[in-house]
N, C-alpha and C. Protein backbone atom coordinates (compact mmCIF):
# COMPACT_ATOMS: atom_id res chain seq x y z
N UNK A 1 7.27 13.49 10.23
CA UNK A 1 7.84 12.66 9.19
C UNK A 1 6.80 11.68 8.66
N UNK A 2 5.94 10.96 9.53
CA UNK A 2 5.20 9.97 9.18
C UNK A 2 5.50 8.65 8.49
N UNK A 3 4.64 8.34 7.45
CA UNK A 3 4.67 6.92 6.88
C UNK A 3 5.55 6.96 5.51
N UNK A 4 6.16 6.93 4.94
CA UNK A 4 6.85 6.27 3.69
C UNK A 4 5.68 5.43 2.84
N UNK A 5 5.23 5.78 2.31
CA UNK A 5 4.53 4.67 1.33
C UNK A 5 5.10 4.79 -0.25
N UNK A 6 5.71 3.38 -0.59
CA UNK A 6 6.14 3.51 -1.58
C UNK A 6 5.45 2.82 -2.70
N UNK A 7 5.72 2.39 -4.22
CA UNK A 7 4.74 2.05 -5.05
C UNK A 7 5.78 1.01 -6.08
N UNK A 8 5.01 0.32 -6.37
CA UNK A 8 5.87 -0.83 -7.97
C UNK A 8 5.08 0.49 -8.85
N UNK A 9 5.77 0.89 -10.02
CA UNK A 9 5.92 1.43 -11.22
C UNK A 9 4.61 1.21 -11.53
N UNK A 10 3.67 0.34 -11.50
CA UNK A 10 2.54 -0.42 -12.28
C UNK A 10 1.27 1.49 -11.32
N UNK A 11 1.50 1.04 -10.00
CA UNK A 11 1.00 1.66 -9.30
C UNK A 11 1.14 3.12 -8.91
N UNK A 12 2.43 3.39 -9.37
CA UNK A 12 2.64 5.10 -9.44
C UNK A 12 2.15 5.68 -10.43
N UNK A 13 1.24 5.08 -11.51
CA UNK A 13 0.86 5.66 -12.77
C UNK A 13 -0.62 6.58 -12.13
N UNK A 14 -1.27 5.36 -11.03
CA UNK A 14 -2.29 6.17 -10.18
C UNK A 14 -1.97 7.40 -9.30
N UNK A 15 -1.08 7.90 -8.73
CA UNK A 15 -0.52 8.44 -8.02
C UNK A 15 0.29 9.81 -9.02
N UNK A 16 -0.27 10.10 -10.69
CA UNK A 16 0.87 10.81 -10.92
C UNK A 16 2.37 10.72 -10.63
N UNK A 17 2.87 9.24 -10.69
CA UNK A 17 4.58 9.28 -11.17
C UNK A 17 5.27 9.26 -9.56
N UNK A 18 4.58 9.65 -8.70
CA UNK A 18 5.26 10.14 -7.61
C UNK A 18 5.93 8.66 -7.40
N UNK A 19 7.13 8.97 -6.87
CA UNK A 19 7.81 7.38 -6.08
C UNK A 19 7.26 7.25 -4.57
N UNK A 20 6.90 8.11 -4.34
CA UNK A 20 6.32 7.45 -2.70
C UNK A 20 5.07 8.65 -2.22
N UNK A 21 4.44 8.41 -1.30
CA UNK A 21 3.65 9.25 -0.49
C UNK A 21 3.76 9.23 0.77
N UNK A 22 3.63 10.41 1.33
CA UNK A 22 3.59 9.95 3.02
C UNK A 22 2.67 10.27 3.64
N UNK A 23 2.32 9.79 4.34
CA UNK A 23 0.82 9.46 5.45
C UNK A 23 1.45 9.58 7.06
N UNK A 24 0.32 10.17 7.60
CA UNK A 24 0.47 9.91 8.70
C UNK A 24 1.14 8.78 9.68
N UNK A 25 1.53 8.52 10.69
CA UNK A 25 1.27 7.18 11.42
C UNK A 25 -0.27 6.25 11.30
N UNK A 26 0.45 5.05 11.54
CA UNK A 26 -1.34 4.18 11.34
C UNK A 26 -1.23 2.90 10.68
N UNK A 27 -1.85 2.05 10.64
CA UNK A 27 -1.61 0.52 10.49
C UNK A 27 -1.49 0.68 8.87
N UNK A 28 -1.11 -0.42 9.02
CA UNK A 28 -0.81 -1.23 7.00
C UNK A 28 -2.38 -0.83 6.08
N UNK A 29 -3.46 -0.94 6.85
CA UNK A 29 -4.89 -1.00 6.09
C UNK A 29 -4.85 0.30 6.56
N UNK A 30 -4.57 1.27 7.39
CA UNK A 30 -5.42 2.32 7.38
C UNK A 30 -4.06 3.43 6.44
N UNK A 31 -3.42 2.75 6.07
CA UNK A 31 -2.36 3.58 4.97
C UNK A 31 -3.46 3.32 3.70
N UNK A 32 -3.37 2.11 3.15
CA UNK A 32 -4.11 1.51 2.07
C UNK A 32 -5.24 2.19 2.00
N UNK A 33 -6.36 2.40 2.74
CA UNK A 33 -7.60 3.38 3.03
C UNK A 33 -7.25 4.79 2.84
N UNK A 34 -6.10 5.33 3.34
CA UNK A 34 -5.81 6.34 2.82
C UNK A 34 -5.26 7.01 1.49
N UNK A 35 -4.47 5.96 0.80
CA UNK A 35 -4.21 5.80 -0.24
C UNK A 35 -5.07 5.83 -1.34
N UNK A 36 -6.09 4.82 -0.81
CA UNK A 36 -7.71 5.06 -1.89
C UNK A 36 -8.62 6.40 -1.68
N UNK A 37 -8.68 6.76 -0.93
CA UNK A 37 -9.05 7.75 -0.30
C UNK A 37 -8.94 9.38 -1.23
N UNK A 38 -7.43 9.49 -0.94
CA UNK A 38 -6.32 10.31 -1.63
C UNK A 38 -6.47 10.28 -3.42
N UNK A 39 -6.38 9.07 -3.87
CA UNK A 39 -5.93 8.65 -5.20
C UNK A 39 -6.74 7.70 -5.61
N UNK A 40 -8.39 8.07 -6.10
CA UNK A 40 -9.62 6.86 -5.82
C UNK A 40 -8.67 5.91 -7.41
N UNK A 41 -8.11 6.31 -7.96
CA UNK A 41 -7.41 5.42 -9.33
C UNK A 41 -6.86 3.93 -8.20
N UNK A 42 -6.25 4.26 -7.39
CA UNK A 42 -5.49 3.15 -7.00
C UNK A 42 -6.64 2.19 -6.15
N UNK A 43 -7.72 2.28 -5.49
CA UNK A 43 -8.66 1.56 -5.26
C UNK A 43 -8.69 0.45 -6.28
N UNK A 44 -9.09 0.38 -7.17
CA UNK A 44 -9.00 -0.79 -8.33
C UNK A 44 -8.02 -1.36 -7.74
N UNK A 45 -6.56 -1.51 -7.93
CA UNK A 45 -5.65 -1.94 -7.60
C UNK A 45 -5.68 -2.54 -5.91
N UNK A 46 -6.19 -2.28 -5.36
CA UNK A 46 -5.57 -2.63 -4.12
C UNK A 46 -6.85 -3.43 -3.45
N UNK A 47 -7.97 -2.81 -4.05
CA UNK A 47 -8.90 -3.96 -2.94
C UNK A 47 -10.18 -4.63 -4.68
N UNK A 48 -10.40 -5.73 -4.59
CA UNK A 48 -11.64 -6.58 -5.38
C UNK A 48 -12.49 -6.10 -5.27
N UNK A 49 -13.80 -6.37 -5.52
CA UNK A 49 -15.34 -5.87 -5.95
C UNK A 49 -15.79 -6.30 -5.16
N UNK A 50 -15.24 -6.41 -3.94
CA UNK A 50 -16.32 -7.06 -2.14
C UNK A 50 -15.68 -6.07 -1.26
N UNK A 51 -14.16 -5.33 -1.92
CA UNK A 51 -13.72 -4.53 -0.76
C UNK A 51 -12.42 -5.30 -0.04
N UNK A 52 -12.30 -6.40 -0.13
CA UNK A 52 -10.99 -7.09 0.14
C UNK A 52 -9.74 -6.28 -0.01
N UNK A 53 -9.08 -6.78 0.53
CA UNK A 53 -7.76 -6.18 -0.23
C UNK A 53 -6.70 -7.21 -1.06
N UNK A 54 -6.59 -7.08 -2.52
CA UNK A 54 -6.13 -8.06 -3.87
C UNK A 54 -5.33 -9.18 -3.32
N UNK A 55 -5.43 -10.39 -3.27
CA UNK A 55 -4.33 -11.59 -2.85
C UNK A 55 -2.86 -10.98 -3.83
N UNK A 56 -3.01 -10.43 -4.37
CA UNK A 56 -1.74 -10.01 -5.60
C UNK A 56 -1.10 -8.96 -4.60
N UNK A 57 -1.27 -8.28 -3.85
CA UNK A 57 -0.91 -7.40 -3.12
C UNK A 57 -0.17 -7.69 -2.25
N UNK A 58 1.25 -7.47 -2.15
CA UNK A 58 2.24 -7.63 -1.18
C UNK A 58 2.75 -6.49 -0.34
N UNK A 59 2.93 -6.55 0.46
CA UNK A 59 3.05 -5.35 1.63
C UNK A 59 4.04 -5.73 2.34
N UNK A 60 5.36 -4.97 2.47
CA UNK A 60 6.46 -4.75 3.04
C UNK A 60 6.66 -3.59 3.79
N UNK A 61 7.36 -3.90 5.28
CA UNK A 61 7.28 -2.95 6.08
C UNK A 61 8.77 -3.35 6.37
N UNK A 62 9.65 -1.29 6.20
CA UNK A 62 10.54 -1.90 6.23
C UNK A 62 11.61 -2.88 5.88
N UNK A 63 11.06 -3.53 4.61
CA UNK A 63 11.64 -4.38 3.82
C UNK A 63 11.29 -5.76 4.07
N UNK A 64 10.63 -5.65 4.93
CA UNK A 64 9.65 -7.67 5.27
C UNK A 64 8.55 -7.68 5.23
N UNK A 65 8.27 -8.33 4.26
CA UNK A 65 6.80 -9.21 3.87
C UNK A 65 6.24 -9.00 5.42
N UNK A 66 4.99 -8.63 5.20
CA UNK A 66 4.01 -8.24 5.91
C UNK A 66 2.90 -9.79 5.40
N UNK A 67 2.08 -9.70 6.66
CA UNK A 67 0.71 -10.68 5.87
C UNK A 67 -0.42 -10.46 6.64
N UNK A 68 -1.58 -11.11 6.47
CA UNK A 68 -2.74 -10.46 6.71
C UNK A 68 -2.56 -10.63 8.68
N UNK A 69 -2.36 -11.27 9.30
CA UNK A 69 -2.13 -11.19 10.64
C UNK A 69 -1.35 -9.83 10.89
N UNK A 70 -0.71 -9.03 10.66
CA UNK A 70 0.21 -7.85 10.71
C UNK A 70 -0.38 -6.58 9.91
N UNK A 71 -1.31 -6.22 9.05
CA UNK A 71 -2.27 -5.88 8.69
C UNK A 71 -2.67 -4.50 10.01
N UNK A 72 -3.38 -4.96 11.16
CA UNK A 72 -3.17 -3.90 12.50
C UNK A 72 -2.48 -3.60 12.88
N UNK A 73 -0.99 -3.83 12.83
CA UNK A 73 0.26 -3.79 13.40
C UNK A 73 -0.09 -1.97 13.41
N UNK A 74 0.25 -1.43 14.17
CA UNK A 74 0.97 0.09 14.19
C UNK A 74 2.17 0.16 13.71
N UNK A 75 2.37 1.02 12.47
CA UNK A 75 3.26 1.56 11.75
C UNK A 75 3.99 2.76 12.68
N UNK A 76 5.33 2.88 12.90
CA UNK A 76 5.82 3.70 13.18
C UNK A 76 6.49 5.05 12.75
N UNK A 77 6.47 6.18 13.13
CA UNK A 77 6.97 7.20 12.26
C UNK A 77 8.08 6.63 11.72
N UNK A 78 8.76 7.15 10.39
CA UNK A 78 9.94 6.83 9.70
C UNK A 78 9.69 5.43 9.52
N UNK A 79 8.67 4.80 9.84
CA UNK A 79 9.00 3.76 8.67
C UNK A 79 8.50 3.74 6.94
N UNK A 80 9.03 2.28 6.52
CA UNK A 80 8.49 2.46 5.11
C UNK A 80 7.60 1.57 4.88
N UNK A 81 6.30 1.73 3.95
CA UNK A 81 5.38 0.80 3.48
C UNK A 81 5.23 0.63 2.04
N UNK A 82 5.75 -0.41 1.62
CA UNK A 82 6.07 -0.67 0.22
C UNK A 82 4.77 -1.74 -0.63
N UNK A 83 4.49 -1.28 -1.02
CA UNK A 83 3.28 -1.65 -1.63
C UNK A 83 3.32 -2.30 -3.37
N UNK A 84 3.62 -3.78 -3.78
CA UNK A 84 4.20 -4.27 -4.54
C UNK A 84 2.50 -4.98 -5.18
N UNK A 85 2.43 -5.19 -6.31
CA UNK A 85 1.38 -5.53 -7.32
C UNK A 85 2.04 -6.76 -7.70
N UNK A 86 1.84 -8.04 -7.36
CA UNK A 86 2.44 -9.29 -7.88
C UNK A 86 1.62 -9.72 -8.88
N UNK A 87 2.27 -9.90 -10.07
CA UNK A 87 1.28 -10.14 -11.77
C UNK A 87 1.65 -11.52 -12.04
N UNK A 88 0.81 -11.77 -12.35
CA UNK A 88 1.36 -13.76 -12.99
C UNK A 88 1.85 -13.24 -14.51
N UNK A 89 2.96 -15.03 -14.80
CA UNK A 89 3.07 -13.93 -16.07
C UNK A 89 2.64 -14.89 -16.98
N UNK A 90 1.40 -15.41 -16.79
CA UNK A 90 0.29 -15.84 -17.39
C UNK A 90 0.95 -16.44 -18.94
């Protein structure tokens, strides 16, 4: 079954439309790594020009805010990783 990775609309445009992908088991960053990996479009999106990963980037596991301490956490099969693009509205 693996990982659930899901996308905000902004971010499924990289991904060809799909509403989610699934990945193996494996932490919050090594989904994200795979994700860029898979779909080099969504790299832009997810990590800055040092390799960071975007302060705009919200990560829900399961439906709770994730933060950079939880980042290594081991993801469990069947869960979900929701991957949200927070935009100012400038």
């Amino acid at each position: 079954m693996g990982i659930k990775i899901m996308q905000s609309s902004l971010l499924r445009k990289s991904i060809g439309q799909q509403e989610f992908v699934e990945l193996p088991e494996g932490t919050p960053l090594e989904c994200l790594q795979k994700l860029a990996d898979w779909f080099p479009e969504m790299r832009f999106w997810l990590y800055d020009k040092n390799g960071d990963i975007r302060p705009q980037l919200w990560l829900f596991v399961n439906g709770q805010r994730i933060y950079d301490k939880e980042l290594n956490d081991r993801l469990k099969d069947g869960d979900e990783l929701r991957v949200l693009l927070a935009l100012s509205g400038g």
